[in-house]
C-alpha atoms as a PDB file:
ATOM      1  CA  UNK A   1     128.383  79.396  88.910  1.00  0.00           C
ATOM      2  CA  UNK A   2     124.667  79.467  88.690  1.00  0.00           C
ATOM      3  CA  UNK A   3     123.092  82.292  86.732  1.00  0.00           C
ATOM      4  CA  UNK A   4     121.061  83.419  90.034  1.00  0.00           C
ATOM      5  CA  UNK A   5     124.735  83.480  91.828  1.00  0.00           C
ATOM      6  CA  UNK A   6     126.516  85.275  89.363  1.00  0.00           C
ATOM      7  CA  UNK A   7     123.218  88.023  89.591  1.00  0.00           C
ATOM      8  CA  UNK A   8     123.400  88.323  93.126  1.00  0.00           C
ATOM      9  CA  UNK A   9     127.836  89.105  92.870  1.00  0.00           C
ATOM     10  CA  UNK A  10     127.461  91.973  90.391  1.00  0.00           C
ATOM     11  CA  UNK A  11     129.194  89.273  87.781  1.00  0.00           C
ATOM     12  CA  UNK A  12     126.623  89.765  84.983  1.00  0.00           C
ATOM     13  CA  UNK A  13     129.072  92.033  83.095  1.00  0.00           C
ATOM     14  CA  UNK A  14     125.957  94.222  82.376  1.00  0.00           C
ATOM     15  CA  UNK A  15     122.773  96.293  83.721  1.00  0.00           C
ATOM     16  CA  UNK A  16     120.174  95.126  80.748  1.00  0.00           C
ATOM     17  CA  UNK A  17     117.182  92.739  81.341  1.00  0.00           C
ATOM     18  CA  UNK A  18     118.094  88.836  81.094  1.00  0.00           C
ATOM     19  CA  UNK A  19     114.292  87.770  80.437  1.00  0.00           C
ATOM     20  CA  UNK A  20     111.958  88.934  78.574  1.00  0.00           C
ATOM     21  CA  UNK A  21     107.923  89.076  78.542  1.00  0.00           C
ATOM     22  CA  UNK A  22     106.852  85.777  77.076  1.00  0.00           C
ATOM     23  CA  UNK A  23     110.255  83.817  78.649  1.00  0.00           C
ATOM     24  CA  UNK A  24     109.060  80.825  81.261  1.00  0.00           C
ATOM     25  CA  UNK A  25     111.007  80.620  84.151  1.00  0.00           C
ATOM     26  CA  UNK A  26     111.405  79.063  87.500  1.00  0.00           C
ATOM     27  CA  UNK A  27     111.296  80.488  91.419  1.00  0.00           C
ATOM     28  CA  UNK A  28     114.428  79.692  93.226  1.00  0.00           C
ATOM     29  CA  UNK A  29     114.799  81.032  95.994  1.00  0.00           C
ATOM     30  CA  UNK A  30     117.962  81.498  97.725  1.00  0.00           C
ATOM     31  CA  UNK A  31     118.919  78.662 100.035  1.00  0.00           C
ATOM     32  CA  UNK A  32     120.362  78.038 103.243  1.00  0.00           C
ATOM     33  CA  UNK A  33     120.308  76.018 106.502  1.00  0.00           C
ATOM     34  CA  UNK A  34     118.095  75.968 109.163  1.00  0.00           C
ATOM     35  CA  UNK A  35     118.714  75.788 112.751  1.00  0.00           C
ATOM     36  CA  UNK A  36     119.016  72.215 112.686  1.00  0.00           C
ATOM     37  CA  UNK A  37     121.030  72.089 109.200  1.00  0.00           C
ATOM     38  CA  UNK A  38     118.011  71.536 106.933  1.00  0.00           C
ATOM     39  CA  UNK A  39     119.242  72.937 103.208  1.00  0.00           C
ATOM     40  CA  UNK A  40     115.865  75.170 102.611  1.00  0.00           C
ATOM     41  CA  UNK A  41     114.998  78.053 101.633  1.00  0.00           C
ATOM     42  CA  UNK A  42     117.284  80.686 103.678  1.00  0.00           C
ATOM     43  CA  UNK A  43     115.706  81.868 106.526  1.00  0.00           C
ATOM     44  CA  UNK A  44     116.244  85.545 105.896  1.00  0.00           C
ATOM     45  CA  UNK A  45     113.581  84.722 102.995  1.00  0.00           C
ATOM     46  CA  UNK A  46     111.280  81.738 104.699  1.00  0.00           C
ATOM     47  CA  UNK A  47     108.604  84.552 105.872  1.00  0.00           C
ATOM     48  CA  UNK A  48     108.156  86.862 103.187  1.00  0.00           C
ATOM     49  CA  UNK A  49     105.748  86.509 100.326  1.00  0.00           C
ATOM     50  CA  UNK A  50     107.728  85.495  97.374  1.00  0.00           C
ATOM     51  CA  UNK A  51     108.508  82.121  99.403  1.00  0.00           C
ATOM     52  CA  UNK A  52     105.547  80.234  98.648  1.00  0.00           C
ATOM     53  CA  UNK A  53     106.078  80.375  95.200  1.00  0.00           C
ATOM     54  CA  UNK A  54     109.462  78.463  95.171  1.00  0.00           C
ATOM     55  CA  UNK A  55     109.650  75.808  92.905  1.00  0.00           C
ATOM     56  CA  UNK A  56     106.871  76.739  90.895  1.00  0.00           C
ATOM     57  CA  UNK A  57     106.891  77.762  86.880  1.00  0.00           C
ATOM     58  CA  UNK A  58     105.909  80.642  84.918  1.00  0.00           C
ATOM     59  CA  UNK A  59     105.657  83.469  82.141  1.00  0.00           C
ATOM     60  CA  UNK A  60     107.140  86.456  82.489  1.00  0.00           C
ATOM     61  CA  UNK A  61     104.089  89.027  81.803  1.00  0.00           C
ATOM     62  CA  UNK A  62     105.584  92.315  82.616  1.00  0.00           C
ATOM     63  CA  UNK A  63     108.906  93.999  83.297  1.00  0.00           C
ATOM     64  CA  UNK A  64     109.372  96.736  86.055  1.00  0.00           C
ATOM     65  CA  UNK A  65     112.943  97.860  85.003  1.00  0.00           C
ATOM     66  CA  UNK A  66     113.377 100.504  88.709  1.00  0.00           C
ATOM     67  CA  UNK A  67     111.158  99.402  91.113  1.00  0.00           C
ATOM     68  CA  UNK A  68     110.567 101.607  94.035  1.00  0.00           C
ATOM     69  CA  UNK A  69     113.847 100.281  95.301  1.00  0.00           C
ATOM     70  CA  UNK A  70     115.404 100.138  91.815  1.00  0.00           C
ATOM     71  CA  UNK A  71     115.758  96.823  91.527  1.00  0.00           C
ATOM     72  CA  UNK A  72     114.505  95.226  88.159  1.00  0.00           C
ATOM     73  CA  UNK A  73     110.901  93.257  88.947  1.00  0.00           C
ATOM     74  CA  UNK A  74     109.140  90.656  86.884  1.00  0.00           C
ATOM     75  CA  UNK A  75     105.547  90.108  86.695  1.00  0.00           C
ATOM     76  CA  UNK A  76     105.210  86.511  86.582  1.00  0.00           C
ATOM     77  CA  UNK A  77     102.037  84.610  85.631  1.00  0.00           C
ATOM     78  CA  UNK A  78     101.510  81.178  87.200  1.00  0.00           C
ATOM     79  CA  UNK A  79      97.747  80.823  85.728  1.00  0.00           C
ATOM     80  CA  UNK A  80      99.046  78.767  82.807  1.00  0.00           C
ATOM     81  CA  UNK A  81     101.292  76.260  84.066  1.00  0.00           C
ATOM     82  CA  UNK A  82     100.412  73.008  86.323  1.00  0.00           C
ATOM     83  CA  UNK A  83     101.689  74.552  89.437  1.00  0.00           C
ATOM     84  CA  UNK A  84      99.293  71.877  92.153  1.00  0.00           C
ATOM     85  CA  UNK A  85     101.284  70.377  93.958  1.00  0.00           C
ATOM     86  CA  UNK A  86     102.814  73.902  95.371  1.00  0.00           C
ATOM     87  CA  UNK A  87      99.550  75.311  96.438  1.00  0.00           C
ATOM     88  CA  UNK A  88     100.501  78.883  95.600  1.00  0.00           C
ATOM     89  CA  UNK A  89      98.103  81.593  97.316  1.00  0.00           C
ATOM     90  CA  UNK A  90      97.701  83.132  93.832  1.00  0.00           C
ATOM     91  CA  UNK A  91      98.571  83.858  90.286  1.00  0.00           C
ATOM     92  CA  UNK A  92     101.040  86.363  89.503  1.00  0.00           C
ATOM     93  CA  UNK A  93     103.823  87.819  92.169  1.00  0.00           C
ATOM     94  CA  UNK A  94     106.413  90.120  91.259  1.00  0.00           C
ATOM     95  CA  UNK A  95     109.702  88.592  91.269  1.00  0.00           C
ATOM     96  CA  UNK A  96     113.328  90.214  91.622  1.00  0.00           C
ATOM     97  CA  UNK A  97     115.556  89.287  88.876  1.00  0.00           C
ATOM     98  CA  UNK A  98     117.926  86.916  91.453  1.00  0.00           C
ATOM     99  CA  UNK A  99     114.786  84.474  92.281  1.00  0.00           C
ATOM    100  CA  UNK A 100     114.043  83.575  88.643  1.00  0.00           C
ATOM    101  CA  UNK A 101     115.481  81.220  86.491  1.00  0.00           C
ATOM    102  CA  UNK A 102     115.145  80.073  83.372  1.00  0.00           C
ATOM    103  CA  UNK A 103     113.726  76.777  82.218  1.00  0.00           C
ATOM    104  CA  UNK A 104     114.907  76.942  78.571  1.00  0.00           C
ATOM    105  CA  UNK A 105     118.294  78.009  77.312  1.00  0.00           C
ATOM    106  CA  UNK A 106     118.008  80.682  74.607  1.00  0.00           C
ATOM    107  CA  UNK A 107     119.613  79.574  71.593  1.00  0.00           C
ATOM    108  CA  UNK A 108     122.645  81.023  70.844  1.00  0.00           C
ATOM    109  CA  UNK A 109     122.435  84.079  67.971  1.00  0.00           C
ATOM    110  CA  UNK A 110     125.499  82.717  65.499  1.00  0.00           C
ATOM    111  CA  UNK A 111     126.384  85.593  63.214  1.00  0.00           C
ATOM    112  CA  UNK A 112     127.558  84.642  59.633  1.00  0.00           C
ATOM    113  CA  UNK A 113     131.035  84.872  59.320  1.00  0.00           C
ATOM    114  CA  UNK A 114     132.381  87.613  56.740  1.00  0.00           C
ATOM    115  CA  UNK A 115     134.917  86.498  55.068  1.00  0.00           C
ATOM    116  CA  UNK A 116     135.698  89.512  52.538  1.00  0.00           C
ATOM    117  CA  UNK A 117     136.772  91.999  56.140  1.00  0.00           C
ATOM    118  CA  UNK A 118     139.173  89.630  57.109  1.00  0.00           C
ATOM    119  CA  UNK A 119     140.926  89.522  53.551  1.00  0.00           C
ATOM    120  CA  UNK A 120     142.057  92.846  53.575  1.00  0.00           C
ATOM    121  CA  UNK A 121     144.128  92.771  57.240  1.00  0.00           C
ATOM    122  CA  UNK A 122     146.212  90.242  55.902  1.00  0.00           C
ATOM    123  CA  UNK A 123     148.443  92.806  54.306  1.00  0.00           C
ATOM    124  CA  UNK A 124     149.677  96.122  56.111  1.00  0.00           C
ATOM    125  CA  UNK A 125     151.494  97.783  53.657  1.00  0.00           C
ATOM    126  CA  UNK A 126     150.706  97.922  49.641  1.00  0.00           C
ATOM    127  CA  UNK A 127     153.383  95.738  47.215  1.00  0.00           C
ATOM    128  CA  UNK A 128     156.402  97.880  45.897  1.00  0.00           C
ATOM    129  CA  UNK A 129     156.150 100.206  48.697  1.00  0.00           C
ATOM    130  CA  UNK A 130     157.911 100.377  51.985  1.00  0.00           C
ATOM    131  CA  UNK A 131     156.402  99.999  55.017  1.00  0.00           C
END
C-alpha cells in the first residue's frame, strides 16, 4: 500500500510528523476517473488550489503540526527545484500530509546489537538452586 494510502486509512500506527523541514518530496494528488474514465487527478480535488502543483518537487520549509482544521500542513518550497514543465502559479503552497511524498527513502537507523543483555536471559534460575 502506498505511503499516501496508508495516511489517508488511519494505518500509520502513529500521530508524529513523517517529514521533516529540509526532506524533498513530491505532490500527488489523489486520483480518480473522470466522467469519461480518464485516471486524473480526482475530481473532488481538480478545482482547488493545491492541484496545480501535482507532479511537481520540493523542500519541505515549514511544519504546521494543527492547522486551523487540525490537520498537519507542510510548507513546501518549489523555488529550488526545475519544476517548468508544470507551470506552477507560484513558489511555496501548503500541503496536507496525504498529498506529499517522498522522493528519497530515509535510511534505515540500525541499532548495534548488545550482546551482553541477551546473555543473562538465557538462565532463569541460579545453579544449585531450585527453581
Amino acid at each position: 500500500m502506498e505511503p499516501a494510502t496508508l495516511a489517508r486509512s488511519g494505518e500509520t500506527g502513529n500521530n508524529m510528523a513523517r517529514f521533516e523541514s529540509g526532506d524533498e518530496v513530491k505532490v500527488r494528488m489523489p486520483r480518480g476517473k473522470s466522467k469519461r474514465g480518464v485516471m486524473g487527478i480526482s475530481v473532488m480535488y481538480t478545482t482547488s488550489q493545491e492541484a496545480k502543483f501535482d507532479g511537481a518537487t520540493g523542500t519541505v520549509t515549514g511544519i504546521d503540526p494543527r492547522s486551523a482544521l487540525g490537520i498537519p500542513l507542510y510548507l513546501v518550497d518549489f523555488s529550488g527545484h526545475d519544476n517548468s514543465r508544470l507551470g506552477i502559479p507560484w513558489q511555496a503552497q501548503w500541503m496536507r500530509e496525504e498529498w506529499i511524498v517522498p522522493t528519497q527513502e530515509k535510511a534505515p537507523v540500525i541499532q548495534p546489537r548488545d550482546d551482553e543483555a541477551a546473555a543473562g536471559m538465557g538462565r532463569t534460575s541460579q545453579p544449585g538452586q531450585s527453581s
